[in-house]
PDB file of N, CA and C in Angstrom:
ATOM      1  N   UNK A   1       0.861  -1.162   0.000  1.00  0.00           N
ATOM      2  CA  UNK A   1       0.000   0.000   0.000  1.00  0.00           C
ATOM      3  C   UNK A   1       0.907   1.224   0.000  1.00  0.00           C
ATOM      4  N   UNK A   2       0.728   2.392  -1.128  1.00  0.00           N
ATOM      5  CA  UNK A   2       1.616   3.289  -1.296  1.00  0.00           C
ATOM      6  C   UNK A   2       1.509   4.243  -0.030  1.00  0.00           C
ATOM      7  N   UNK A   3       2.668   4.707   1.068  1.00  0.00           N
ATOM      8  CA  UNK A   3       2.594   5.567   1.745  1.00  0.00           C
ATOM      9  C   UNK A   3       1.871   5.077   3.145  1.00  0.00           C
ATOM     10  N   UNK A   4       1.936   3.345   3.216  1.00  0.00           N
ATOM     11  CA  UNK A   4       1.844   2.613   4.282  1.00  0.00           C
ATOM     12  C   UNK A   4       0.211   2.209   4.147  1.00  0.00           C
ATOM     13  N   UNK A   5      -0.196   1.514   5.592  1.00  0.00           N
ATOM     14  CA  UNK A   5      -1.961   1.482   5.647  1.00  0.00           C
ATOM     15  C   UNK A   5      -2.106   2.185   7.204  1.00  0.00           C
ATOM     16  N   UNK A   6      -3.105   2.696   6.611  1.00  0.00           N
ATOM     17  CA  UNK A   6      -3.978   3.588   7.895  1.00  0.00           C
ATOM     18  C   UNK A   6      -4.213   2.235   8.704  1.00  0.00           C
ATOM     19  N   UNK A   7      -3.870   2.690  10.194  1.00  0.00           N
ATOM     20  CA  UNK A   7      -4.131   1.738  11.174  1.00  0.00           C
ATOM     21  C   UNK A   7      -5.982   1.404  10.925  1.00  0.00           C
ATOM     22  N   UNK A   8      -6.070   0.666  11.450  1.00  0.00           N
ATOM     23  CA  UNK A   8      -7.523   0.456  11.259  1.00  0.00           C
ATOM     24  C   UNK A   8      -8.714  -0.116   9.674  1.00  0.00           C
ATOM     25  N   UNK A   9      -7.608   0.087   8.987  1.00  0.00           N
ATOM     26  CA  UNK A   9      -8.118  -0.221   7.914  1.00  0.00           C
ATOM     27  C   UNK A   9      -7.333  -1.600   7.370  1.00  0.00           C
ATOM     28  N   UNK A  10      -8.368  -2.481   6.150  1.00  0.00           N
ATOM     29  CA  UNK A  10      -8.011  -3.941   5.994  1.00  0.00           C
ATOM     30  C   UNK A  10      -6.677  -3.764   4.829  1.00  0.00           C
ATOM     31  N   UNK A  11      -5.862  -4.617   4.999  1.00  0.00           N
ATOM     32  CA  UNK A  11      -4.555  -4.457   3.775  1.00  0.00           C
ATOM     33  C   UNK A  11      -5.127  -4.925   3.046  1.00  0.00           C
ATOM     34  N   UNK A  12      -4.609  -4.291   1.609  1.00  0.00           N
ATOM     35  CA  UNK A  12      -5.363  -5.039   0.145  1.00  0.00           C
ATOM     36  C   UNK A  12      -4.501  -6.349   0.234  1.00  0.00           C
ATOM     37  N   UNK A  13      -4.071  -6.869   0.529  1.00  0.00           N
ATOM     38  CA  UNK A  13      -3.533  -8.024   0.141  1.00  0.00           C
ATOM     39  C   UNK A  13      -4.056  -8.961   1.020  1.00  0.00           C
ATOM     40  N   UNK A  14      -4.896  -9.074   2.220  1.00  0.00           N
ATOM     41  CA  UNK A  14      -5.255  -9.764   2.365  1.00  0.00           C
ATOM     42  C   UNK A  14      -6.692 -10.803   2.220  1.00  0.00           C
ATOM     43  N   UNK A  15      -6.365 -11.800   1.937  1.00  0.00           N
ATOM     44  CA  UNK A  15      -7.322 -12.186   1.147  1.00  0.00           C
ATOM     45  C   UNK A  15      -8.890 -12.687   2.542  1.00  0.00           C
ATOM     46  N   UNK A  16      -9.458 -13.896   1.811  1.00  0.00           N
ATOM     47  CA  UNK A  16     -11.010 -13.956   2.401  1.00  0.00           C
ATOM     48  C   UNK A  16     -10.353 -14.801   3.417  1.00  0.00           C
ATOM     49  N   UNK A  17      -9.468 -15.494   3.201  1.00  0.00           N
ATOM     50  CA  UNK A  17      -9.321 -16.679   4.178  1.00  0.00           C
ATOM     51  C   UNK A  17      -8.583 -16.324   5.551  1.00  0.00           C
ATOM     52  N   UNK A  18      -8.177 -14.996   5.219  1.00  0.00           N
ATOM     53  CA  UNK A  18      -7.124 -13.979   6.073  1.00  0.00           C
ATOM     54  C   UNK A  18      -5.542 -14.066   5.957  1.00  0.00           C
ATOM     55  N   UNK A  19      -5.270 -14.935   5.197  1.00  0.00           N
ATOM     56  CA  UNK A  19      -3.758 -15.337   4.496  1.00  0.00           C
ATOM     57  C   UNK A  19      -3.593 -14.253   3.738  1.00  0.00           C
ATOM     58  N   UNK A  20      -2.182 -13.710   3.984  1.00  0.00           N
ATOM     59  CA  UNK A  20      -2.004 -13.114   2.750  1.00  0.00           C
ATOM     60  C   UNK A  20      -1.168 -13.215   1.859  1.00  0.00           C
ATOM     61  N   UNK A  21      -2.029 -12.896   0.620  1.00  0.00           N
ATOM     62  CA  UNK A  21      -1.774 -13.028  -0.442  1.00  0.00           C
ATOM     63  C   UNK A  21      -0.277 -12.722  -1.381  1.00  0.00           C
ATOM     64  N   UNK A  22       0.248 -11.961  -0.459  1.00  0.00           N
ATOM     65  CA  UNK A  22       2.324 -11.443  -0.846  1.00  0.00           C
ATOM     66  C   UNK A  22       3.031 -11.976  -0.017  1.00  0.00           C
ATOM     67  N   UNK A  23       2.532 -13.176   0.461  1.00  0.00           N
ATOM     68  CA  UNK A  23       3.188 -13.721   2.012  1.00  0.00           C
ATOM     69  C   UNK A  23       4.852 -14.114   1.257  1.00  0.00           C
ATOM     70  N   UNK A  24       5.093 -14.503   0.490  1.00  0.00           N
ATOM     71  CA  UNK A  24       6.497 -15.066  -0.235  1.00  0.00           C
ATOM     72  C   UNK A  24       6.969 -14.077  -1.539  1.00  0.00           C
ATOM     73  N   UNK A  25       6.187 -12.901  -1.438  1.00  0.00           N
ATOM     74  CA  UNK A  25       6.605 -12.682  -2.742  1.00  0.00           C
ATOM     75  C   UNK A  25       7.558 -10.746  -1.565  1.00  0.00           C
ATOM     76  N   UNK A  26       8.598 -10.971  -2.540  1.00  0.00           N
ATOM     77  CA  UNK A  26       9.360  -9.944  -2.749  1.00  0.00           C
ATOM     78  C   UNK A  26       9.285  -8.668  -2.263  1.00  0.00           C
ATOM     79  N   UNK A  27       7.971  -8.183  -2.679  1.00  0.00           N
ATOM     80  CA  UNK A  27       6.954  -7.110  -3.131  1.00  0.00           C
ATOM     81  C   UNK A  27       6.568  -6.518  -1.264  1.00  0.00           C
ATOM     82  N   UNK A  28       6.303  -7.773  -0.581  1.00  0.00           N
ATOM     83  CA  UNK A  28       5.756  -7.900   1.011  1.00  0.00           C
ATOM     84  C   UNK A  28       6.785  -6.727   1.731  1.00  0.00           C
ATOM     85  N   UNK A  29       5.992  -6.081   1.905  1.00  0.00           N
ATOM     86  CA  UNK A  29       6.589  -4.989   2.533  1.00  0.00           C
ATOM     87  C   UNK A  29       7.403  -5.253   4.508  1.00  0.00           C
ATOM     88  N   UNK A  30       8.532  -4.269   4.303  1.00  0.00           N
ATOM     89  CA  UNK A  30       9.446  -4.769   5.258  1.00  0.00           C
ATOM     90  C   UNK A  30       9.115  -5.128   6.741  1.00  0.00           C
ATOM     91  N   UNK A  31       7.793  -4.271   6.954  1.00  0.00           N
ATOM     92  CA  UNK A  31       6.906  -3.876   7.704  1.00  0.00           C
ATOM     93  C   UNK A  31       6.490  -5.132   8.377  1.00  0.00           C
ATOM     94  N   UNK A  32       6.083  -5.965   7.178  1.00  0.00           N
ATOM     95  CA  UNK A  32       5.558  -7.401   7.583  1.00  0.00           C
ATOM     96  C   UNK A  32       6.188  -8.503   7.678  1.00  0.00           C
ATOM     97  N   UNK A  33       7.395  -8.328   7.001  1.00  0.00           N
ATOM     98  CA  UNK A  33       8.029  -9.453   6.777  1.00  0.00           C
ATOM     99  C   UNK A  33       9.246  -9.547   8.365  1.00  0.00           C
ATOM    100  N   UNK A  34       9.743  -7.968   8.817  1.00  0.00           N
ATOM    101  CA  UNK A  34       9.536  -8.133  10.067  1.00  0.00           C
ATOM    102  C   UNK A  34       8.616  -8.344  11.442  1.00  0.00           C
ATOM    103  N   UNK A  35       7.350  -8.299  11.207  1.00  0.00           N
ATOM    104  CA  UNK A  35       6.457  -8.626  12.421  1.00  0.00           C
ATOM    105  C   UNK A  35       6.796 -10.019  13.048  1.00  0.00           C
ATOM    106  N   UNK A  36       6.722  -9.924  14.364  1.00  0.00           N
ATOM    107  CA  UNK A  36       6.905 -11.463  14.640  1.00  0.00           C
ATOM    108  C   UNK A  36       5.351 -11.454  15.938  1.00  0.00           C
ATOM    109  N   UNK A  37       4.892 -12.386  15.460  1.00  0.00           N
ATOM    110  CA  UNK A  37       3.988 -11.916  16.664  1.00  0.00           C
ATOM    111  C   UNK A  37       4.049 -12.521  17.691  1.00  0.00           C
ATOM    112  N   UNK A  38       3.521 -12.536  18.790  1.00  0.00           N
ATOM    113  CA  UNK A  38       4.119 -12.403  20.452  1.00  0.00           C
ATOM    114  C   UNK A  38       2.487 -12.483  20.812  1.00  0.00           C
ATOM    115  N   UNK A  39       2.498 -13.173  21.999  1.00  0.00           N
ATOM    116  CA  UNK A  39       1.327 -13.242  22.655  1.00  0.00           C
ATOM    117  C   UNK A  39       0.869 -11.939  23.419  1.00  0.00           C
ATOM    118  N   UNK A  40       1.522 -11.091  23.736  1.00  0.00           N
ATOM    119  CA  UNK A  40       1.039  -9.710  24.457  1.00  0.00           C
ATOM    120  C   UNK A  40       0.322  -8.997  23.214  1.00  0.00           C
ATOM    121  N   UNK A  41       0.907  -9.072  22.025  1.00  0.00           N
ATOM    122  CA  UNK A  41       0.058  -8.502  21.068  1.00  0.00           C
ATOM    123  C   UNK A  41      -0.790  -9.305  20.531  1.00  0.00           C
ATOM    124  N   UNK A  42      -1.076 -10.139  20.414  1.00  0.00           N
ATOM    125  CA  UNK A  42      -1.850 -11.186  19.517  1.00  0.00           C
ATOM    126  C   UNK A  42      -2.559 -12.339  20.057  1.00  0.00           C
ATOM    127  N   UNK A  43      -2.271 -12.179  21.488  1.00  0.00           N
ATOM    128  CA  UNK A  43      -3.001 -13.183  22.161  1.00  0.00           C
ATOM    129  C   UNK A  43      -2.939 -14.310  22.363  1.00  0.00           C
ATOM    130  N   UNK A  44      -3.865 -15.566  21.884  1.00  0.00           N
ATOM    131  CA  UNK A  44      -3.837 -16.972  21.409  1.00  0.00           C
ATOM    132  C   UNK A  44      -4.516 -17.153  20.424  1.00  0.00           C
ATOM    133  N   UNK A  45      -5.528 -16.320  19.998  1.00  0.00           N
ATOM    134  CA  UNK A  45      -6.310 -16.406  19.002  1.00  0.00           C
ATOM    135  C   UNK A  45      -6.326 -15.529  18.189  1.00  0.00           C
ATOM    136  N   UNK A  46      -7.348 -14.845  17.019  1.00  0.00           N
ATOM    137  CA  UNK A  46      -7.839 -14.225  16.185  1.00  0.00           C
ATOM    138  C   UNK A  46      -7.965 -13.392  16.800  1.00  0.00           C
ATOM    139  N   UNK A  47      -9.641 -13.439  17.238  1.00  0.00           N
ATOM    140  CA  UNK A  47     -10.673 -12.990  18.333  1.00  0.00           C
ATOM    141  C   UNK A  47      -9.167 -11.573  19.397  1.00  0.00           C
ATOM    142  N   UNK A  48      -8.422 -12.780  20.052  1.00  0.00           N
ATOM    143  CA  UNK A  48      -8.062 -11.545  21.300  1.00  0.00           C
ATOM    144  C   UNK A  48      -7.181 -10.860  20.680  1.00  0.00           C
ATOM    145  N   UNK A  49      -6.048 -11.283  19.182  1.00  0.00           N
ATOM    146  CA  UNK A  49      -5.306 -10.204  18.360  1.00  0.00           C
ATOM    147  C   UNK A  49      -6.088  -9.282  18.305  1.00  0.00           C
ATOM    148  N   UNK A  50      -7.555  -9.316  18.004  1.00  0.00           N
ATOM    149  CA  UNK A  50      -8.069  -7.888  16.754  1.00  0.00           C
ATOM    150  C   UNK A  50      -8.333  -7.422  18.499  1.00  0.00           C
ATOM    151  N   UNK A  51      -8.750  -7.767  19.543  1.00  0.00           N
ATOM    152  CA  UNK A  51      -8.709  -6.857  20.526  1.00  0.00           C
ATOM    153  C   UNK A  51      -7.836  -6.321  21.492  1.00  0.00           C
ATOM    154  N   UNK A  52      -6.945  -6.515  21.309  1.00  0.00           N
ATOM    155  CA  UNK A  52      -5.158  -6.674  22.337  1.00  0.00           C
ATOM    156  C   UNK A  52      -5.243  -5.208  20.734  1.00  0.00           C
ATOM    157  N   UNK A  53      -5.130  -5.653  19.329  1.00  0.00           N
ATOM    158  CA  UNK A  53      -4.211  -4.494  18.647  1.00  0.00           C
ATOM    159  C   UNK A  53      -5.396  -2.988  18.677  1.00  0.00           C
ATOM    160  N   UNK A  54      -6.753  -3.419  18.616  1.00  0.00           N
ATOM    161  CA  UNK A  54      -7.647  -2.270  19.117  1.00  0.00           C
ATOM    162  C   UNK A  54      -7.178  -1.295  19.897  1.00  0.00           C
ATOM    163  N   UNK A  55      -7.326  -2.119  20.941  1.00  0.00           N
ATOM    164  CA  UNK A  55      -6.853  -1.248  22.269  1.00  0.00           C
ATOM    165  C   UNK A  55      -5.759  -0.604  21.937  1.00  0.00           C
ATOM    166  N   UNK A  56      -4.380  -1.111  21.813  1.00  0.00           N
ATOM    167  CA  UNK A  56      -3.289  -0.553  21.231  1.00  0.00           C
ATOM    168  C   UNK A  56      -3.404   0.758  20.165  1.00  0.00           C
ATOM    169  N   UNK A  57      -4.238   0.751  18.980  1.00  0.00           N
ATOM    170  CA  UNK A  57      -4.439   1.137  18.545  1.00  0.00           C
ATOM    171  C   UNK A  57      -4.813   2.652  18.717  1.00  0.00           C
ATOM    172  N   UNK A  58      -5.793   2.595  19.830  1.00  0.00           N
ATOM    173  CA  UNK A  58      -6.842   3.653  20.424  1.00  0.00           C
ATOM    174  C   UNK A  58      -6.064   4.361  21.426  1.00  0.00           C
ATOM    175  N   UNK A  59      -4.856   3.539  21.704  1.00  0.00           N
ATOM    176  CA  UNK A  59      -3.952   4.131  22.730  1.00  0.00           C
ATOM    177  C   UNK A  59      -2.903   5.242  22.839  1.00  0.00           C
ATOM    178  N   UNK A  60      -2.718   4.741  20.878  1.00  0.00           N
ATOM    179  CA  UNK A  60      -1.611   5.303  20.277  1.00  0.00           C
ATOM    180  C   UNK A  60      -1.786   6.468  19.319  1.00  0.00           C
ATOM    181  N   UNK A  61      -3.163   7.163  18.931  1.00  0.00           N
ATOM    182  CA  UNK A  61      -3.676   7.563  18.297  1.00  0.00           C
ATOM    183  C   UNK A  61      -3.091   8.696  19.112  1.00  0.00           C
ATOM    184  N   UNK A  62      -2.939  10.173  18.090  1.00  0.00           N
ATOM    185  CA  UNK A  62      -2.799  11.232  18.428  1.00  0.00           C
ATOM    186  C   UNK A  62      -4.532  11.914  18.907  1.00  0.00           C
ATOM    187  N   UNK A  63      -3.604  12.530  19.702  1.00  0.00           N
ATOM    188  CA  UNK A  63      -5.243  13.131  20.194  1.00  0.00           C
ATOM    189  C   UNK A  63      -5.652  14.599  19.581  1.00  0.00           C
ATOM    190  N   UNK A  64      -6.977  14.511  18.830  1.00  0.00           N
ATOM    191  CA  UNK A  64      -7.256  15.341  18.011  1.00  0.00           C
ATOM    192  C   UNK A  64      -8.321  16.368  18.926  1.00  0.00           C
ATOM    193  N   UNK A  65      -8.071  18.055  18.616  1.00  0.00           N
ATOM    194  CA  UNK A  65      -8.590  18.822  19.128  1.00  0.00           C
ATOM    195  C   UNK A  65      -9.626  19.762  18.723  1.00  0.00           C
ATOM    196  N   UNK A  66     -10.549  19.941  19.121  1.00  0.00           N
ATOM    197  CA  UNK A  66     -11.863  20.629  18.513  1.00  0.00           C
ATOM    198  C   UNK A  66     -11.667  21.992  18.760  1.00  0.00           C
TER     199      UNK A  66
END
C-alpha cells in the first residue's frame, strides 16, 4: 500500500481466508516481513489479536482537538 496502511483499515492483500496473499513474494513490505507476533500482542487467538491491537491502537492515536 503506497505511503503505508492507515491503522484500522483492511490491507489489500489480504485475502477472504485472512492469508495473505504477498506472504512469499518480494513485493511484502518490510513492515511485515519483520512482524513477529508475540502473545502480548496477539493473544492466542484471532478474536483476542483484533482486541489486544484495538486497544493498542486507540492508545496510540494522536489526540485530536476541537
Amino acid at each position: 500500500m503506497p505511503g503505508g496502511k492507515p491503522a484500522g483499515e483492511r490491507c489489500i492483500h489480504l485475502l477472504p481466508s485472512l492469508a495473505c496473499a504477498i506472504f512469499e513474494d518480494p513485493r511484502r513490505p518490510e513492515v511485515c516481513r519483520n512482524f513477529k507476533p508475540e502473545p502480548e500482542f496477539c493473544g492466542s487467538n484471532r478474536e483476542q489479536a483484533i482486541e489486544i491491537l484495538t486497544l493498542l491502537e486507540a492508545q496510540s492515536a494522536p489526540e485530536t482537538y476541537s
